[in-house]
PDB file of N, CA and C in Angstrom:
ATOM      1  N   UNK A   1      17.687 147.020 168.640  1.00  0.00           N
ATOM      2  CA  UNK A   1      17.930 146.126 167.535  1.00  0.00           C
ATOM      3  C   UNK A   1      19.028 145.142 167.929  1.00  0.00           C
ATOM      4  N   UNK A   2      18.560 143.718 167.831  1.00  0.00           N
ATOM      5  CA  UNK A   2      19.615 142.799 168.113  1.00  0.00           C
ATOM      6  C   UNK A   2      20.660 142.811 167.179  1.00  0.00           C
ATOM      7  N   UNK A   3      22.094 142.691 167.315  1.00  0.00           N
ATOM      8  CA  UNK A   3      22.843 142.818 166.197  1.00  0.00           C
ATOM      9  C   UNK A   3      23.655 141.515 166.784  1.00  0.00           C
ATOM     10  N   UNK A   4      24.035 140.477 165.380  1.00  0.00           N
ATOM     11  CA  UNK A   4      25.060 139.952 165.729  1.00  0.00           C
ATOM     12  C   UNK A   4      26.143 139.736 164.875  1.00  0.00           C
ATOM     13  N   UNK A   5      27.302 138.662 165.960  1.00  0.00           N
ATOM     14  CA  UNK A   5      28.721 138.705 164.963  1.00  0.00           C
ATOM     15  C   UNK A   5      29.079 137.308 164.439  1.00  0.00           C
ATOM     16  N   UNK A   6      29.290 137.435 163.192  1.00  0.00           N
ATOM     17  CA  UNK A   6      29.267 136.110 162.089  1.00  0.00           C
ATOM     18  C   UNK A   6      30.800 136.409 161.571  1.00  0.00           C
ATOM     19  N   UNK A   7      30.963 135.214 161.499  1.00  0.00           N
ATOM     20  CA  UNK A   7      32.545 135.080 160.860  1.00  0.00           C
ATOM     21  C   UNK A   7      32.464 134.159 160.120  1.00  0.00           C
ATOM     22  N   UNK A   8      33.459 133.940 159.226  1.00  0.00           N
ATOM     23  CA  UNK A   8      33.881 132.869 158.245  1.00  0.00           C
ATOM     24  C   UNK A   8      34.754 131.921 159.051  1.00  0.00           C
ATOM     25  N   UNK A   9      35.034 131.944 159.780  1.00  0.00           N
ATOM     26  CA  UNK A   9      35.925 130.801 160.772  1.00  0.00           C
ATOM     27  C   UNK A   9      35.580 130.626 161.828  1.00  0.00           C
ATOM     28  N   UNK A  10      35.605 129.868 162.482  1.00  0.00           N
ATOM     29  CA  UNK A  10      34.996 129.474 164.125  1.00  0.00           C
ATOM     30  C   UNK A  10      36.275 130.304 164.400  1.00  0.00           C
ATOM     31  N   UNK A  11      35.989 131.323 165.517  1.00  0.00           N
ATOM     32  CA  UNK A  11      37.016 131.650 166.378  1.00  0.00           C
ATOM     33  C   UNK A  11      36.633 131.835 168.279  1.00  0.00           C
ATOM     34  N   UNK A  12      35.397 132.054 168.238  1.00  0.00           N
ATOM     35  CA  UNK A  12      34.675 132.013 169.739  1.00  0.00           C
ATOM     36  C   UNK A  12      33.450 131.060 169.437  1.00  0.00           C
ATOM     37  N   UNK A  13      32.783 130.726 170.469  1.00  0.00           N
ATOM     38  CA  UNK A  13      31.600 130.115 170.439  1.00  0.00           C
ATOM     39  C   UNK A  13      30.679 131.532 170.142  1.00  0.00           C
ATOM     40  N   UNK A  14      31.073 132.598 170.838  1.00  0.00           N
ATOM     41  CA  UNK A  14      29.991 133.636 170.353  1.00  0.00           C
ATOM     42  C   UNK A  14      29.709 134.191 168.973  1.00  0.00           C
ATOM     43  N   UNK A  15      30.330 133.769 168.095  1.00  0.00           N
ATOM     44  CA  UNK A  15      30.191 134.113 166.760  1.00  0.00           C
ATOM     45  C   UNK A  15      29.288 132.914 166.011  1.00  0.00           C
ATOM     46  N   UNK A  16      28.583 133.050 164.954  1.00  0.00           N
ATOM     47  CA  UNK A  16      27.844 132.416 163.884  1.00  0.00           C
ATOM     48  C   UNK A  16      28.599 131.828 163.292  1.00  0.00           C
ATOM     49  N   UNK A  17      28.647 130.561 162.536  1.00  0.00           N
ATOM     50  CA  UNK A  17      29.525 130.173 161.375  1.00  0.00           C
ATOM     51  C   UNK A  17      28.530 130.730 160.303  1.00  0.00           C
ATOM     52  N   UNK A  18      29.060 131.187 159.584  1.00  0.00           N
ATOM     53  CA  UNK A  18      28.341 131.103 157.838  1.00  0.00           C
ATOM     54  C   UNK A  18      29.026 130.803 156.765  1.00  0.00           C
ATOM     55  N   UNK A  19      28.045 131.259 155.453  1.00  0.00           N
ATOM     56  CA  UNK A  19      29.044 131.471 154.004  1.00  0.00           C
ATOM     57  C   UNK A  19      28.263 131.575 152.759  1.00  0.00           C
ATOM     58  N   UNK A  20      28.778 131.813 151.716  1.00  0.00           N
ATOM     59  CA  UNK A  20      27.964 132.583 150.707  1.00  0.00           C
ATOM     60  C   UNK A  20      27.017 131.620 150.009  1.00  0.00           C
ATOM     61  N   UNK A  21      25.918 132.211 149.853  1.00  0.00           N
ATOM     62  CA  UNK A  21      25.124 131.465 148.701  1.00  0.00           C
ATOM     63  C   UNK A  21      24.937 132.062 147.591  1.00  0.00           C
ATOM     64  N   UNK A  22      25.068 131.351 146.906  1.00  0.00           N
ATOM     65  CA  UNK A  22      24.950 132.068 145.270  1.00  0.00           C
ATOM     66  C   UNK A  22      23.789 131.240 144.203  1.00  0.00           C
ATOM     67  N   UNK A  23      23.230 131.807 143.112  1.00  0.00           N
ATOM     68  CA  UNK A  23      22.797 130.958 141.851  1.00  0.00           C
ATOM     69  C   UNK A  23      23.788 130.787 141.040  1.00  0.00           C
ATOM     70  N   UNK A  24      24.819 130.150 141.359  1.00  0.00           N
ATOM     71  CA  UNK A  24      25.690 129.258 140.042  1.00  0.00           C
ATOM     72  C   UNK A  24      27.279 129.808 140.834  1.00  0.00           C
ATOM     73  N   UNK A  25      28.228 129.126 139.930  1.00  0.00           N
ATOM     74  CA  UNK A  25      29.618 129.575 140.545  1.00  0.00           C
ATOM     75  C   UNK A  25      30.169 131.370 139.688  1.00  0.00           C
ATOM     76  N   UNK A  26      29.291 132.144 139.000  1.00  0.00           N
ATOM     77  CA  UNK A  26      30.148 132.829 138.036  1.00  0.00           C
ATOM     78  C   UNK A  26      30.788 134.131 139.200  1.00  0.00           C
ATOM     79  N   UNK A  27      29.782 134.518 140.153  1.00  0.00           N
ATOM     80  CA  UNK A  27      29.996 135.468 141.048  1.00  0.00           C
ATOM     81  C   UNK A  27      31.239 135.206 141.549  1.00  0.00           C
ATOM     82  N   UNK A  28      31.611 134.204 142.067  1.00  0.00           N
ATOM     83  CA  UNK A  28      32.451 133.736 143.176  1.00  0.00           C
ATOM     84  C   UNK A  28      33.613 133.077 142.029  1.00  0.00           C
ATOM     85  N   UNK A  29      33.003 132.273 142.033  1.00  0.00           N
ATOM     86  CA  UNK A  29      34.255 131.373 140.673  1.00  0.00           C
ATOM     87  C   UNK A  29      34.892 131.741 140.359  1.00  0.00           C
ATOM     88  N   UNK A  30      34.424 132.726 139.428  1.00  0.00           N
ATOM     89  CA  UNK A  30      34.756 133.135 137.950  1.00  0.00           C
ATOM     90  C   UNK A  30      34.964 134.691 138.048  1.00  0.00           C
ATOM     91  N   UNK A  31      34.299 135.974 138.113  1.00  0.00           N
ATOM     92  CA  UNK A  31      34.582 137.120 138.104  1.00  0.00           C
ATOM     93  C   UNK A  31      35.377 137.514 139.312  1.00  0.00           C
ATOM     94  N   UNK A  32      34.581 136.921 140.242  1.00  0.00           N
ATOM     95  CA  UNK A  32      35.607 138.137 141.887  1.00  0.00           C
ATOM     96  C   UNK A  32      36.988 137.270 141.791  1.00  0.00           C
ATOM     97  N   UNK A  33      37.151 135.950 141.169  1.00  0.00           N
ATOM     98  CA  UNK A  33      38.349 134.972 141.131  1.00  0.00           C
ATOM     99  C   UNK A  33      39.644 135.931 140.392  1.00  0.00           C
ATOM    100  N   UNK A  34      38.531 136.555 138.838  1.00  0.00           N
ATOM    101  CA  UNK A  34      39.489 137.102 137.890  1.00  0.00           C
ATOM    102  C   UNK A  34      39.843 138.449 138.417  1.00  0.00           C
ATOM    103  N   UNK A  35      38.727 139.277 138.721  1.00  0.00           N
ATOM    104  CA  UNK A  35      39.195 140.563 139.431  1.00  0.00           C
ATOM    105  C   UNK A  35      40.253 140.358 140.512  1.00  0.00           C
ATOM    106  N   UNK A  36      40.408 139.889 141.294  1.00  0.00           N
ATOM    107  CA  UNK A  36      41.553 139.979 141.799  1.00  0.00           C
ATOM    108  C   UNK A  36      43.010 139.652 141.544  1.00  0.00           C
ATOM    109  N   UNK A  37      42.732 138.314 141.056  1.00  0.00           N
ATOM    110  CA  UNK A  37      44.128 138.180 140.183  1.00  0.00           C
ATOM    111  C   UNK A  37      44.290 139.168 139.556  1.00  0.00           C
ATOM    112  N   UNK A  38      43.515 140.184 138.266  1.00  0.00           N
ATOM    113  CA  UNK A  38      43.820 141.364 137.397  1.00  0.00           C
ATOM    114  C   UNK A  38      43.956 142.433 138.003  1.00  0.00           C
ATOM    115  N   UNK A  39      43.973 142.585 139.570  1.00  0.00           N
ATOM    116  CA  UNK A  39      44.290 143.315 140.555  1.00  0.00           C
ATOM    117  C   UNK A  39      45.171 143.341 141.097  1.00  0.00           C
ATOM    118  N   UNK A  40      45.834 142.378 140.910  1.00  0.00           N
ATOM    119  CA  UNK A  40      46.448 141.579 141.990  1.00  0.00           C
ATOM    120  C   UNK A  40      46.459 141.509 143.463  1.00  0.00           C
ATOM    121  N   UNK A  41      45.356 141.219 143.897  1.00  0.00           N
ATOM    122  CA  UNK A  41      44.717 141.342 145.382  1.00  0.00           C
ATOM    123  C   UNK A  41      44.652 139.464 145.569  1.00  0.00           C
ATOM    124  N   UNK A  42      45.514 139.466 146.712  1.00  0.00           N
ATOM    125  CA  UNK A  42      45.000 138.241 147.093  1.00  0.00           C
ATOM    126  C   UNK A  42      43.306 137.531 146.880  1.00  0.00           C
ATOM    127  N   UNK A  43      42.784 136.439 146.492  1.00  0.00           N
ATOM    128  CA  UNK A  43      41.459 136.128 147.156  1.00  0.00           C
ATOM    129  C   UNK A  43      41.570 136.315 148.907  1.00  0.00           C
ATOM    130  N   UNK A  44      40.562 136.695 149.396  1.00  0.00           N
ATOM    131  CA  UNK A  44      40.621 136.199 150.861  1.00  0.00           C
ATOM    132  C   UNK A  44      39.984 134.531 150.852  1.00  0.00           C
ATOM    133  N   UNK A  45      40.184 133.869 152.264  1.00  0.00           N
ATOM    134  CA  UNK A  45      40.235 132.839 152.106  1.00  0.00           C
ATOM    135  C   UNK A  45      38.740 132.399 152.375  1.00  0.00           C
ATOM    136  N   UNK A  46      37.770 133.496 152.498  1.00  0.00           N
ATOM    137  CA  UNK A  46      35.972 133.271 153.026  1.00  0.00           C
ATOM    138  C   UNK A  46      35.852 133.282 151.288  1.00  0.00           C
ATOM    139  N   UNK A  47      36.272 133.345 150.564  1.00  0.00           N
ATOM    140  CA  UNK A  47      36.082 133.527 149.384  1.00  0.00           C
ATOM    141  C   UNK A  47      36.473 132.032 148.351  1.00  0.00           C
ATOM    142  N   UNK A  48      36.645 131.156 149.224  1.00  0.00           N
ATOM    143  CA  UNK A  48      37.506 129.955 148.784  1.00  0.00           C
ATOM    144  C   UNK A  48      36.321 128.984 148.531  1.00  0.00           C
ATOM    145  N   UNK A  49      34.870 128.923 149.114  1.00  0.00           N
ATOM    146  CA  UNK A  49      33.998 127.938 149.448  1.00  0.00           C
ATOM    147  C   UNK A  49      32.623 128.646 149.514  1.00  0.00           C
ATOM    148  N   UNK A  50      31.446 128.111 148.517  1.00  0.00           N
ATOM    149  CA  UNK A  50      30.386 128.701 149.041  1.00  0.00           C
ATOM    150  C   UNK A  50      29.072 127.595 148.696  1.00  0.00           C
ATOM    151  N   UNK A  51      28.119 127.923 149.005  1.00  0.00           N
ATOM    152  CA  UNK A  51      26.863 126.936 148.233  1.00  0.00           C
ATOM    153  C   UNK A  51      26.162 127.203 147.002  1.00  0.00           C
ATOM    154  N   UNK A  52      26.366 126.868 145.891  1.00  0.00           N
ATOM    155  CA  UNK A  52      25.683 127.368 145.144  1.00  0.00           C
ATOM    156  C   UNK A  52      24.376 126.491 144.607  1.00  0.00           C
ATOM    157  N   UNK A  53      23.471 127.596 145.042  1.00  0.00           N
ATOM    158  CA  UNK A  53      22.480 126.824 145.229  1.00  0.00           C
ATOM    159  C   UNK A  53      21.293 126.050 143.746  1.00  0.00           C
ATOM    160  N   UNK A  54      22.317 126.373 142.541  1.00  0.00           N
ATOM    161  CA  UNK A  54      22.005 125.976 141.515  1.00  0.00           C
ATOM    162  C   UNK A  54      22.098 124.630 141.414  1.00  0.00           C
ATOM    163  N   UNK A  55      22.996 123.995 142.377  1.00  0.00           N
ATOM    164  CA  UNK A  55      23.735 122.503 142.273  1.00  0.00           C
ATOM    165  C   UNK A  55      22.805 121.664 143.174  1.00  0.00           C
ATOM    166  N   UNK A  56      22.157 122.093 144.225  1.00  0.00           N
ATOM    167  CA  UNK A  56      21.134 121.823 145.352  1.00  0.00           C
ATOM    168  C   UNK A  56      19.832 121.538 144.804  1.00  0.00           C
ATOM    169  N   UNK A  57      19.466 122.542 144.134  1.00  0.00           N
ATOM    170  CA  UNK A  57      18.518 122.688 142.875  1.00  0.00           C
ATOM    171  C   UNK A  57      17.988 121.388 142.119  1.00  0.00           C
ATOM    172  N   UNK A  58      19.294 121.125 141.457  1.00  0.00           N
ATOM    173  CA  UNK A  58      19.317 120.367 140.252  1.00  0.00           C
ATOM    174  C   UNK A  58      18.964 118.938 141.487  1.00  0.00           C
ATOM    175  N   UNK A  59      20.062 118.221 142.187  1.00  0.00           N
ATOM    176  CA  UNK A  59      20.351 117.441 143.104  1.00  0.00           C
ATOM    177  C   UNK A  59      18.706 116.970 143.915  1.00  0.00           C
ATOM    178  N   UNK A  60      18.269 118.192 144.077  1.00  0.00           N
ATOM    179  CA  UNK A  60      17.073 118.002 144.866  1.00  0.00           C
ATOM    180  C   UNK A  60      15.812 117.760 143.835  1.00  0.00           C
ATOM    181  N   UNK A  61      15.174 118.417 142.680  1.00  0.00           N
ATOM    182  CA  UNK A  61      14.253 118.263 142.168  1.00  0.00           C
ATOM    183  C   UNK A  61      14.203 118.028 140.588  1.00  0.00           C
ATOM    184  N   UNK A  62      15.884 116.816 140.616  1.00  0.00           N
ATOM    185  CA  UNK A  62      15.986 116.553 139.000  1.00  0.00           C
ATOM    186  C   UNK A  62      15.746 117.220 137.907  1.00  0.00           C
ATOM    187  N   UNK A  63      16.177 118.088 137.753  1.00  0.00           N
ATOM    188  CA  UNK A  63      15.831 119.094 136.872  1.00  0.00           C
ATOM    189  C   UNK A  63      16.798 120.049 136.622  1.00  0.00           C
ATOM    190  N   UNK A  64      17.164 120.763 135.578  1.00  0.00           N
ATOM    191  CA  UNK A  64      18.143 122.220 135.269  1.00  0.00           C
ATOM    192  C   UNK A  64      16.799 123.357 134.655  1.00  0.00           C
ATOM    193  N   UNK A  65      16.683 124.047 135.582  1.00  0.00           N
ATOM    194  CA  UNK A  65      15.744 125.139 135.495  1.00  0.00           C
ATOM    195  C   UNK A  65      16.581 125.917 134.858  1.00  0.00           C
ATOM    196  N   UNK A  66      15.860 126.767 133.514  1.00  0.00           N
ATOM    197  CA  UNK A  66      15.851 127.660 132.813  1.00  0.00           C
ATOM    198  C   UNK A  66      16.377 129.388 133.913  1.00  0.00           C
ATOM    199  N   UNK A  67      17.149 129.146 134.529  1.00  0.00           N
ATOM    200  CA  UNK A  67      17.930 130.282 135.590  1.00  0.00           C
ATOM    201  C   UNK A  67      16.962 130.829 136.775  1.00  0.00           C
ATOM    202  N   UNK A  68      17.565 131.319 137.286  1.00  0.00           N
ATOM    203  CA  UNK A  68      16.900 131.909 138.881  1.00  0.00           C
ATOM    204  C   UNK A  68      15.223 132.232 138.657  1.00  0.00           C
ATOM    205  N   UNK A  69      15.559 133.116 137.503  1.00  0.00           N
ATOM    206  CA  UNK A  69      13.579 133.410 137.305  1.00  0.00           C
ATOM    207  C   UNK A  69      12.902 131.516 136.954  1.00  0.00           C
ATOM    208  N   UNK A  70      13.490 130.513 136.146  1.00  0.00           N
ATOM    209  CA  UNK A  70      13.084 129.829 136.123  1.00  0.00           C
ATOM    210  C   UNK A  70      12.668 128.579 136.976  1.00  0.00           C
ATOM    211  N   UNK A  71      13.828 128.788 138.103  1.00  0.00           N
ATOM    212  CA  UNK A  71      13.620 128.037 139.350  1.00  0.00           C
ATOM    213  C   UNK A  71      12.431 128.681 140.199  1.00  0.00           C
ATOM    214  N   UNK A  72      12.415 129.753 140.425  1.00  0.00           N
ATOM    215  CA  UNK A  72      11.124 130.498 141.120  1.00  0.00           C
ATOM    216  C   UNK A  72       9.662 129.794 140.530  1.00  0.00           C
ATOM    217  N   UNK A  73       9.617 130.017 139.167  1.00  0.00           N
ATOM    218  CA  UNK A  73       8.411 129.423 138.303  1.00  0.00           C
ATOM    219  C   UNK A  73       7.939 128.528 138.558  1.00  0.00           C
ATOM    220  N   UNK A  74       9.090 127.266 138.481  1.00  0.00           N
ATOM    221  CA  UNK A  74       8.866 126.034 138.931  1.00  0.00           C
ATOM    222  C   UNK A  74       8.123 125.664 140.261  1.00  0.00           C
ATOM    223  N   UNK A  75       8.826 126.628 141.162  1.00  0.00           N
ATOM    224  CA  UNK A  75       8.487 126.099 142.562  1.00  0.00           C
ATOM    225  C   UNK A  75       6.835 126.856 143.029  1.00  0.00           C
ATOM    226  N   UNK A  76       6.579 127.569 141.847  1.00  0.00           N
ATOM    227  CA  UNK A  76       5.105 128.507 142.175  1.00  0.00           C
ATOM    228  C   UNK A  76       5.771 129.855 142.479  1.00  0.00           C
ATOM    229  N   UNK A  77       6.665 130.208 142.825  1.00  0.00           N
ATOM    230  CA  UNK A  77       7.425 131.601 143.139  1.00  0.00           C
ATOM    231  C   UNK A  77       6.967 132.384 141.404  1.00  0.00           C
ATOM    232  N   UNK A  78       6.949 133.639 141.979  1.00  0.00           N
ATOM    233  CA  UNK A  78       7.105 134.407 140.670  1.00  0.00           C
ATOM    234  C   UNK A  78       8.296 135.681 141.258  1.00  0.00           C
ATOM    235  N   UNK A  79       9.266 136.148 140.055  1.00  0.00           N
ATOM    236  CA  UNK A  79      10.376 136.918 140.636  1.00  0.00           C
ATOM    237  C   UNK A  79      10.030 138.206 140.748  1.00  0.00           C
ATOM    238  N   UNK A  80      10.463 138.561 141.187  1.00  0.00           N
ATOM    239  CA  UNK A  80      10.250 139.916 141.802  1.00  0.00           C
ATOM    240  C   UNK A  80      11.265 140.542 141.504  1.00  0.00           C
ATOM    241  N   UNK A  81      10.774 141.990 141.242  1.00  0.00           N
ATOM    242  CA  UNK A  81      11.957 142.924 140.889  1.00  0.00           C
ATOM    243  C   UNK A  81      12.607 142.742 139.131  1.00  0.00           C
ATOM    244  N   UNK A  82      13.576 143.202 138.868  1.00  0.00           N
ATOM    245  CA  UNK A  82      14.586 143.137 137.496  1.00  0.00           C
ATOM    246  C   UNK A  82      15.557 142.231 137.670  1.00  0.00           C
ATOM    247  N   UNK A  83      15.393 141.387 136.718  1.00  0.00           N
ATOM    248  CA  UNK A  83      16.675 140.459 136.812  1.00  0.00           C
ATOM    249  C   UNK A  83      17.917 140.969 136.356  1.00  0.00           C
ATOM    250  N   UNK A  84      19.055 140.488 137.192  1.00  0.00           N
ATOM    251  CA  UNK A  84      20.200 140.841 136.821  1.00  0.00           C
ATOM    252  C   UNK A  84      20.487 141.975 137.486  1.00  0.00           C
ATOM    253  N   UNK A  85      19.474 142.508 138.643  1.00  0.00           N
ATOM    254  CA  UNK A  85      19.888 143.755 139.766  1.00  0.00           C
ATOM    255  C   UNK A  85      20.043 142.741 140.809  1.00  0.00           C
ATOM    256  N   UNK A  86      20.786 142.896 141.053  1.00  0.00           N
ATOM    257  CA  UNK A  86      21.811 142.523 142.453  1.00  0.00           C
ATOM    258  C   UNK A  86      20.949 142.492 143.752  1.00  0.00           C
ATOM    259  N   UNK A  87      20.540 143.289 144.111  1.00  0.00           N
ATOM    260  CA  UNK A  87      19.577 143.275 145.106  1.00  0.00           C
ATOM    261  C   UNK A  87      18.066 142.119 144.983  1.00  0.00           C
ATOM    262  N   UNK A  88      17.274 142.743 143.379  1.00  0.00           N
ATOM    263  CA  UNK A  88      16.758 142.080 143.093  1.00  0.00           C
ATOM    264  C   UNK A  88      16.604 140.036 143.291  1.00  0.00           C
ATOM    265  N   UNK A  89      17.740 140.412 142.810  1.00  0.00           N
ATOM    266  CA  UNK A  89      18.290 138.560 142.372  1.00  0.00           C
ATOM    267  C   UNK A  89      18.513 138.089 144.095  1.00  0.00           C
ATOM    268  N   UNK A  90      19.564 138.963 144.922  1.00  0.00           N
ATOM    269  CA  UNK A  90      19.764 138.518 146.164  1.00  0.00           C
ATOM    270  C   UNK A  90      18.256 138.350 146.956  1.00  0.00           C
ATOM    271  N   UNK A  91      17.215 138.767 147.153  1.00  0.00           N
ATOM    272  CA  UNK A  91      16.037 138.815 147.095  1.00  0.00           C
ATOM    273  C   UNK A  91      15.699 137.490 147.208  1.00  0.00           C
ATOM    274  N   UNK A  92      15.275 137.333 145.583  1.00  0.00           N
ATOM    275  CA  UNK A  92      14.842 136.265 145.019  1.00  0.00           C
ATOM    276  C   UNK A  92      15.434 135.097 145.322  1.00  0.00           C
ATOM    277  N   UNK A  93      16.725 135.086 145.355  1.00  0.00           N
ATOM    278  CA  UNK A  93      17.415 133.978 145.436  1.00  0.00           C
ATOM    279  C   UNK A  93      17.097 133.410 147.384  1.00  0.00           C
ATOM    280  N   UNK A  94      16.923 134.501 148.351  1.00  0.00           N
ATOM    281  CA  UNK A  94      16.376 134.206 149.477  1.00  0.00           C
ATOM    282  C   UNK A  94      15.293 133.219 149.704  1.00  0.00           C
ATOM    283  N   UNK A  95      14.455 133.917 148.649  1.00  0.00           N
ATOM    284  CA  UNK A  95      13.205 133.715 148.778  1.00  0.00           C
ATOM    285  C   UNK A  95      13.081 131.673 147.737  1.00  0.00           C
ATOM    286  N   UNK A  96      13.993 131.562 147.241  1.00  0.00           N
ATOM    287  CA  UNK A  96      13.803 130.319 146.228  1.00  0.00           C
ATOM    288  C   UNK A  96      14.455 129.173 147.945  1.00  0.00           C
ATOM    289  N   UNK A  97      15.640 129.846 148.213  1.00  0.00           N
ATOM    290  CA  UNK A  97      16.450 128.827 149.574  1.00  0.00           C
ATOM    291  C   UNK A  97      15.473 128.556 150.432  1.00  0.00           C
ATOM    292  N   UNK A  98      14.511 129.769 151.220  1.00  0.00           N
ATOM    293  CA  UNK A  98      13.815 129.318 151.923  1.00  0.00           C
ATOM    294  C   UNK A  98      12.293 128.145 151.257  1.00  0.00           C
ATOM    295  N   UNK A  99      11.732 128.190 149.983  1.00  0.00           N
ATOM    296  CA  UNK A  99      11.210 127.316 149.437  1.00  0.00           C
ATOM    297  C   UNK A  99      11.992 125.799 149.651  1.00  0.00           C
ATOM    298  N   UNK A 100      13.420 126.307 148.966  1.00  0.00           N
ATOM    299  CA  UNK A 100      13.941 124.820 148.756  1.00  0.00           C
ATOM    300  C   UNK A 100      13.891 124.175 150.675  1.00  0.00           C
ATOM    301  N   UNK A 101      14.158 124.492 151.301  1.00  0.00           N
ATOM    302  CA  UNK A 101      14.306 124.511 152.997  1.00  0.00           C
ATOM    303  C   UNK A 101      13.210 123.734 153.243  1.00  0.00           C
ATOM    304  N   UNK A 102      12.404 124.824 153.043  1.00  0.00           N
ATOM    305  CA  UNK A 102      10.728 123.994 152.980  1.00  0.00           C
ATOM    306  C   UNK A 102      10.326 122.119 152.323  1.00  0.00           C
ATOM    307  N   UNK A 103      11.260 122.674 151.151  1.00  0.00           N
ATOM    308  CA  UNK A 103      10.706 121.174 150.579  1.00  0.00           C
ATOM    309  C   UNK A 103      11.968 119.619 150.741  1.00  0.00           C
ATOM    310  N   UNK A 104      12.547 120.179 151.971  1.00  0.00           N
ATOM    311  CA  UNK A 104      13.711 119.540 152.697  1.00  0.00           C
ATOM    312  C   UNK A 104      15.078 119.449 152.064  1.00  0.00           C
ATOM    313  N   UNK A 105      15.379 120.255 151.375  1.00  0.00           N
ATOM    314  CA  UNK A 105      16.613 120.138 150.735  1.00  0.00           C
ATOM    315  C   UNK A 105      18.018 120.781 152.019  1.00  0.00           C
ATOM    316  N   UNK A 106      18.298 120.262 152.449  1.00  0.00           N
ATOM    317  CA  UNK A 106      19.590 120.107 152.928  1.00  0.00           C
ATOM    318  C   UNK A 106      20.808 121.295 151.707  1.00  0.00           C
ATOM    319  N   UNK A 107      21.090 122.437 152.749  1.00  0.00           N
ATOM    320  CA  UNK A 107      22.156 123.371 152.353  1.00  0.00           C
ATOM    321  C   UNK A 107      23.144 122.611 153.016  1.00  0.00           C
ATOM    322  N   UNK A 108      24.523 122.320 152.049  1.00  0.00           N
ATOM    323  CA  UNK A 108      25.912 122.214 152.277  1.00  0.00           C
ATOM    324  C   UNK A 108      26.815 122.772 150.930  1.00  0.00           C
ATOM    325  N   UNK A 109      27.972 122.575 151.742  1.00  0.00           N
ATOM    326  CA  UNK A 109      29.044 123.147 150.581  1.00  0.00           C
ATOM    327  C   UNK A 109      29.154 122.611 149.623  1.00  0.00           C
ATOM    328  N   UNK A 110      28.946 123.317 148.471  1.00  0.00           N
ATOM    329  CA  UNK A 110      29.253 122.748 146.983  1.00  0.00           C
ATOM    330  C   UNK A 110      29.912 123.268 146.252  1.00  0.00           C
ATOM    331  N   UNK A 111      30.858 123.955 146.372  1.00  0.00           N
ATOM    332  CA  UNK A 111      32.219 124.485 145.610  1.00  0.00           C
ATOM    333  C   UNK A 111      32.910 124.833 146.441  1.00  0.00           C
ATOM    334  N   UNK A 112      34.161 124.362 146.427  1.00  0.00           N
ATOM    335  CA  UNK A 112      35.991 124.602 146.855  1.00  0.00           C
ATOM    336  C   UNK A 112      37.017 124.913 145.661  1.00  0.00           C
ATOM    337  N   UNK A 113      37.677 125.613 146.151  1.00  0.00           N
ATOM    338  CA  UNK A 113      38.649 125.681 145.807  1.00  0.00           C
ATOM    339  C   UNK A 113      40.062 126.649 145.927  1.00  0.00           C
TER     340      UNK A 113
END
């Protein structure tokens, strides 16, 4: 099994750049933002920037789809699994990026902070 190593920062050429994709900012934004402050755990700083691909969405096919099951619909996708299971949604949400990919939408960063 090929395994490889991905980082959030360029530090060798042998590593991947990546970073998170999400449907909307609440994951990232908003809850893991508040849990830690109410933790008081630093954010880490891979946690500062991600794509959310709700904004790509809209940007690419004029439209605010009725949420993740409703973006699937649109595109001919039907969702799979229970919404609102984590796995499920991570899934789905794969499966909507590689559509959008398909229909040339350009992934970049769309939330900082």
């Amino acid at each position: 099994m090929k395994q490889f190593k991905f980082s959030f920062e360029i530090s060798s050429k042998s590593e991947k750049k990546c970073t998170f994709v999400t449907w909307s900012d609440w994951d990232l934004g908003t809850c893991l933002k508040y849990e830690c402050n109410r933790k008081g755990i630093k954010l880490p700083d891979m946690f500062t920037q991600w794509i959310d691909i709700r904004v790509l969405y809209k940007e690419h096919y004029f439209r605010k789809p009725k949420g993740l099951k409703g973006a699937l619909l649109e595109l001919g996708l039907e969702f799979e699994g229970n919404e609102h299971c984590g796995l499920h949604d991570a899934r789905n949400t794969a499966r909507l990026i590689g559509k959008m990919i398909k229909d040339g939408v350009l992934l970049k960063i769309t939330t900082k902070f």
